[in-house]
N, C-alpha and C. Protein backbone atom coordinates (compact mmCIF):
# COMPACT_ATOMS: atom_id res chain seq x y z
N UNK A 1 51.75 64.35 67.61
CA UNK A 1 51.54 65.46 66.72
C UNK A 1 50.38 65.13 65.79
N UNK A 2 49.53 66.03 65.40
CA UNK A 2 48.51 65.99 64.52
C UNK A 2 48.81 65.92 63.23
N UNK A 3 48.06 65.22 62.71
CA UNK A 3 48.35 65.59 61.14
C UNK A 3 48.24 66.96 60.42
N UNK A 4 47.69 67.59 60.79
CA UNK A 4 47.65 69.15 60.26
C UNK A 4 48.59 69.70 60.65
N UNK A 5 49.27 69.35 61.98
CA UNK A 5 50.39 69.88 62.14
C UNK A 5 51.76 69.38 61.52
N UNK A 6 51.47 68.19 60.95
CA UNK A 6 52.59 67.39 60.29
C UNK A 6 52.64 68.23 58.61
N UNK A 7 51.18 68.81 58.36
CA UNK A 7 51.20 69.19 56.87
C UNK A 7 51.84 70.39 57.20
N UNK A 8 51.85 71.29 58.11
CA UNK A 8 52.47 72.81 58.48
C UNK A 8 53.43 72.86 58.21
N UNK A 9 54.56 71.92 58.53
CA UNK A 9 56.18 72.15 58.60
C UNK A 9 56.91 71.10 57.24
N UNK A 10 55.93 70.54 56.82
CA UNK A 10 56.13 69.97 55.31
C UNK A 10 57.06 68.96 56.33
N UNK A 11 56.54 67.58 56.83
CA UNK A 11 56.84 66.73 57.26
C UNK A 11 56.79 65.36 56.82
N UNK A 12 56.66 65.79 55.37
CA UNK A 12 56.83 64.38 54.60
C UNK A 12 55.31 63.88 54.10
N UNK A 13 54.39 64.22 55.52
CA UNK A 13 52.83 63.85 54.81
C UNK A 13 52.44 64.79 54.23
N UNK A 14 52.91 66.18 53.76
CA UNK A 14 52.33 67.05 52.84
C UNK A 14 52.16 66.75 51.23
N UNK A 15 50.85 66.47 51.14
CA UNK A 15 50.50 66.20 50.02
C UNK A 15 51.17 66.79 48.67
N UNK A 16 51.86 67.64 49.12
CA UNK A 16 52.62 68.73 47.74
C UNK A 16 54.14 68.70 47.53
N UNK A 17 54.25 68.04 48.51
CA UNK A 17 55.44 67.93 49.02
C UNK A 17 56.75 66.42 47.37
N UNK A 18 55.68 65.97 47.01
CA UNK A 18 56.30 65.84 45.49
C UNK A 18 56.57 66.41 44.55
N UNK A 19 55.19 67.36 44.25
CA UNK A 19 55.77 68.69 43.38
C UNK A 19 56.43 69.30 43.97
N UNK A 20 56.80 69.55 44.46
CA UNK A 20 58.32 70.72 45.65
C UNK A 20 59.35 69.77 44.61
N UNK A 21 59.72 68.39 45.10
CA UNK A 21 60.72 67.60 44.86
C UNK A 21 61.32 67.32 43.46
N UNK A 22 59.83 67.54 42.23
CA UNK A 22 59.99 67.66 41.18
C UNK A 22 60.72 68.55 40.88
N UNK A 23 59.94 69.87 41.32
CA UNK A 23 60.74 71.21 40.71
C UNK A 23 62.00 71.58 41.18
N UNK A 24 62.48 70.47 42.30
CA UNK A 24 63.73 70.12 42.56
C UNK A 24 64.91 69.36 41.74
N UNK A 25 64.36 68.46 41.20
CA UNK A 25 64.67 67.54 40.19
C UNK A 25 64.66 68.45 38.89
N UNK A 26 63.83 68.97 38.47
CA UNK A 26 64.43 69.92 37.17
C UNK A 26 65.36 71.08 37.28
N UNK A 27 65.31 71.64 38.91
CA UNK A 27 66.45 72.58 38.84
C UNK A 27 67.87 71.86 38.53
N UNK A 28 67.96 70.28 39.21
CA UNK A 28 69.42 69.98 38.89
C UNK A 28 69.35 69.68 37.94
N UNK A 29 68.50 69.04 36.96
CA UNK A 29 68.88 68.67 35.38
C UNK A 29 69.13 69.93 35.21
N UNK A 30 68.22 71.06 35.02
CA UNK A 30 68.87 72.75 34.71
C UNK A 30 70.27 73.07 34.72
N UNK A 31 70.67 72.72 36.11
CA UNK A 31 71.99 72.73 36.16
C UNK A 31 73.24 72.47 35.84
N UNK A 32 72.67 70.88 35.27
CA UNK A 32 73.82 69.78 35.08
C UNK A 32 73.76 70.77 33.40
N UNK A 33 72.96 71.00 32.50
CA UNK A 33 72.39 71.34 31.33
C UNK A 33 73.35 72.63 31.43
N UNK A 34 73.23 73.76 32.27
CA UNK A 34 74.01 74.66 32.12
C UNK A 34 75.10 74.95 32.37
N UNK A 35 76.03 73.88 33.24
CA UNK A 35 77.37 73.41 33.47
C UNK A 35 77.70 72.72 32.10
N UNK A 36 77.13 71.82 31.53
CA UNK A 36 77.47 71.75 30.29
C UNK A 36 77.93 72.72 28.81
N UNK A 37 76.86 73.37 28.78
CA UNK A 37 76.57 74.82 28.18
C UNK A 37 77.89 75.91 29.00
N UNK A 38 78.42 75.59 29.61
CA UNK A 38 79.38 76.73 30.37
C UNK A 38 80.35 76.28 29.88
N UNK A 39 80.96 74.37 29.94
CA UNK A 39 82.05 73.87 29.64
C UNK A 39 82.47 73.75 28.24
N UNK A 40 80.91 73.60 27.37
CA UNK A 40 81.49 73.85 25.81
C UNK A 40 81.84 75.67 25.54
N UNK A 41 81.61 76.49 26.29
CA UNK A 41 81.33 77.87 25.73
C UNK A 41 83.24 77.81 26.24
N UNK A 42 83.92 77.53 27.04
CA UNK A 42 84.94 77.91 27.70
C UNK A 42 86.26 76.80 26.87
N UNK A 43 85.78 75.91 26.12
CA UNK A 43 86.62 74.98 25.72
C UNK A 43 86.36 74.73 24.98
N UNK A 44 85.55 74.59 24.06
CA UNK A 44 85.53 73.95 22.56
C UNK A 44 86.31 75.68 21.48
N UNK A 45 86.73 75.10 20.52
CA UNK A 45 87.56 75.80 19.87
C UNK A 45 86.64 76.38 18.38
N UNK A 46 85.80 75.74 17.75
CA UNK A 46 85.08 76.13 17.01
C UNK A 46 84.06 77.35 17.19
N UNK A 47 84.24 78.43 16.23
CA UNK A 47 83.52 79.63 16.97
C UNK A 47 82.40 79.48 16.67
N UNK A 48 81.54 79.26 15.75
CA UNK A 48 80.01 78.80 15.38
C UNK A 48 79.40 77.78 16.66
N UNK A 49 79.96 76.91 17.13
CA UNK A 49 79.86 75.94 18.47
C UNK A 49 79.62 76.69 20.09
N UNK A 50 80.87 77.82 19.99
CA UNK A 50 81.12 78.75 21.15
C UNK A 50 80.09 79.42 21.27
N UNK A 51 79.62 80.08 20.01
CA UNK A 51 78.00 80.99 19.62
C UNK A 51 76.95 80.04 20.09
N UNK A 52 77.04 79.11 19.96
CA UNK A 52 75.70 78.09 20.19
C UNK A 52 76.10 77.74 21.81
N UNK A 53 77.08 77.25 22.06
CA UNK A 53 76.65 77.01 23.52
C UNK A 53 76.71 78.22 24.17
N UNK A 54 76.98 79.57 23.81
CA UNK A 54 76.61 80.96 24.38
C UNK A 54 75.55 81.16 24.43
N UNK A 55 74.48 81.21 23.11
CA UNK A 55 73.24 81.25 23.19
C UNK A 55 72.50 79.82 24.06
N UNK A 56 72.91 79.00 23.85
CA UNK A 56 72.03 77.80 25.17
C UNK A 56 72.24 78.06 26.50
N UNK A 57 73.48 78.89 26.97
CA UNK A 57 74.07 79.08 28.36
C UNK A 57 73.08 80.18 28.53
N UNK A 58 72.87 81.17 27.75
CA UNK A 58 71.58 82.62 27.88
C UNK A 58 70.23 82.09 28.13
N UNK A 59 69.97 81.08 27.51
CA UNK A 59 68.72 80.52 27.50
C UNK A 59 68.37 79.73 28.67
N UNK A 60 69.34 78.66 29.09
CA UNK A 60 69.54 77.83 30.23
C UNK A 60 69.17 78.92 32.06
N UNK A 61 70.12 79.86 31.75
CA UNK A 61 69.81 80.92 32.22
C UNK A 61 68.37 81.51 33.58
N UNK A 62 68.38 82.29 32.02
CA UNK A 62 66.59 82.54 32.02
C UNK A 62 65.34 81.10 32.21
N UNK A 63 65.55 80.35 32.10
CA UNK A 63 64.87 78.97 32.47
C UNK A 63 65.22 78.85 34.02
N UNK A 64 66.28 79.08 34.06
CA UNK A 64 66.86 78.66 35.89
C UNK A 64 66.24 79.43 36.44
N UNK A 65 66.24 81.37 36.60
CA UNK A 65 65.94 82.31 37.04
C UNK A 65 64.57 81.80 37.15
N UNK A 66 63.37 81.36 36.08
CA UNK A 66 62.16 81.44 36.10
C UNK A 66 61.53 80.23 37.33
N UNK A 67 62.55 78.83 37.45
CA UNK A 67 62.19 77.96 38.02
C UNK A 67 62.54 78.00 39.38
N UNK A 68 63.44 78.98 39.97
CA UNK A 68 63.53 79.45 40.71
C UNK A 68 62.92 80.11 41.43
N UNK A 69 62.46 81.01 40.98
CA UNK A 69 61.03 82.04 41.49
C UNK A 69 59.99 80.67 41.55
N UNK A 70 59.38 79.85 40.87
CA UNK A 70 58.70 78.49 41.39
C UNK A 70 58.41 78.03 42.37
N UNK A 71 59.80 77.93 42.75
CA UNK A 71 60.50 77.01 43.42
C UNK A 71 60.26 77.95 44.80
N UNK A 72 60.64 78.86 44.82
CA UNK A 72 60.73 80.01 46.28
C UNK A 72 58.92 80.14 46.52
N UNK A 73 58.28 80.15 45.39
CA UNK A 73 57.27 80.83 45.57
C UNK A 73 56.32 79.26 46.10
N UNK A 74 56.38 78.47 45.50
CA UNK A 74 55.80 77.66 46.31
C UNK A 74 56.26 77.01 47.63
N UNK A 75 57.70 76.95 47.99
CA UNK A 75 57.98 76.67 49.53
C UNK A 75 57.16 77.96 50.66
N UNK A 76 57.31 79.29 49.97
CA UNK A 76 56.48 80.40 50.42
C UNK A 76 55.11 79.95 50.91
N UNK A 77 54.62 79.11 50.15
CA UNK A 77 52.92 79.12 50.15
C UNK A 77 52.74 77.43 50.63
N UNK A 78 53.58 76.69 51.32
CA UNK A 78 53.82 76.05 52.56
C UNK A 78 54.25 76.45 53.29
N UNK A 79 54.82 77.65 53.59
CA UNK A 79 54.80 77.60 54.98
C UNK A 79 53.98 77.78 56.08
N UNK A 80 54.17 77.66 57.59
CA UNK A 80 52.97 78.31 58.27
C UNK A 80 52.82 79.63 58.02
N UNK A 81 51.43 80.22 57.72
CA UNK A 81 51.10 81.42 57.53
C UNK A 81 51.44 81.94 56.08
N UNK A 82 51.78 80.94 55.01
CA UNK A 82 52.37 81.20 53.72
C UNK A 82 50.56 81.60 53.05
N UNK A 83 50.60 82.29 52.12
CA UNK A 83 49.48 82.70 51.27
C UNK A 83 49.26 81.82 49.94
N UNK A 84 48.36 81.37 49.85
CA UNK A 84 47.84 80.67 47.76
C UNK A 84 47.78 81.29 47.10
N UNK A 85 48.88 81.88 46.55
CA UNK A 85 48.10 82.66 45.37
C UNK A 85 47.87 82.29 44.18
C-alpha cells in the first residue's frame, strides 16, 4: 500500500491524526467534568451548591455540543473525498 493511500483511511501515518486524538482526549475530560457536575447537581444537599453545579452542568454542556461538531467535522475532512474547509 502507498503512503497516500495509508493517509486516506487515517492509518496511523496521517499526519493529523494527533489532533483527532487530542480532541478526543478533551471530549473525555469533558465528560468525566460533566458526570461530575451531574453527580453534585443530583446529591449534594446544599441549594446554593445544586445552583452551581446546575449552572456548570449547562455550561459543560454547551462546551461538549461545540467539541463535538470539531470533532465530526474534522473526521469529515479526512475522509476519502472529505472537503477543507
Amino acid at each position: 500500500m502507498r503512503n497516500a493511500d495509508a493517509r486516506e483511511i487515517g492509518n496511523g501515518d496521517d499526519q493529523n491524526r494527533s489532533a483527532l486524538l487530542a480532541l478526543h482526549a478533551e471530549r473525555e475530560a469533558l465528560e468525566r467534568r460533566l458526570a461530575l457536575a451531574r453527580q453534585q447537581r443530583l446529591y449534594l444537599s446544599d441549594p446554593a451548591a445544586i445552583a452551581a453545579a446546575q449552572t456548570a452542568e449547562q455550561d459543560l454542556l454547551v462546551q461538549l455540543d461545540r467539541l463535538l461538531t470539531r470533532i465530526r467535522a474534522a473526521e469529515y475532512r479526512h475522509r476519502p473525498g472529505g472537503r477543507p474547509w
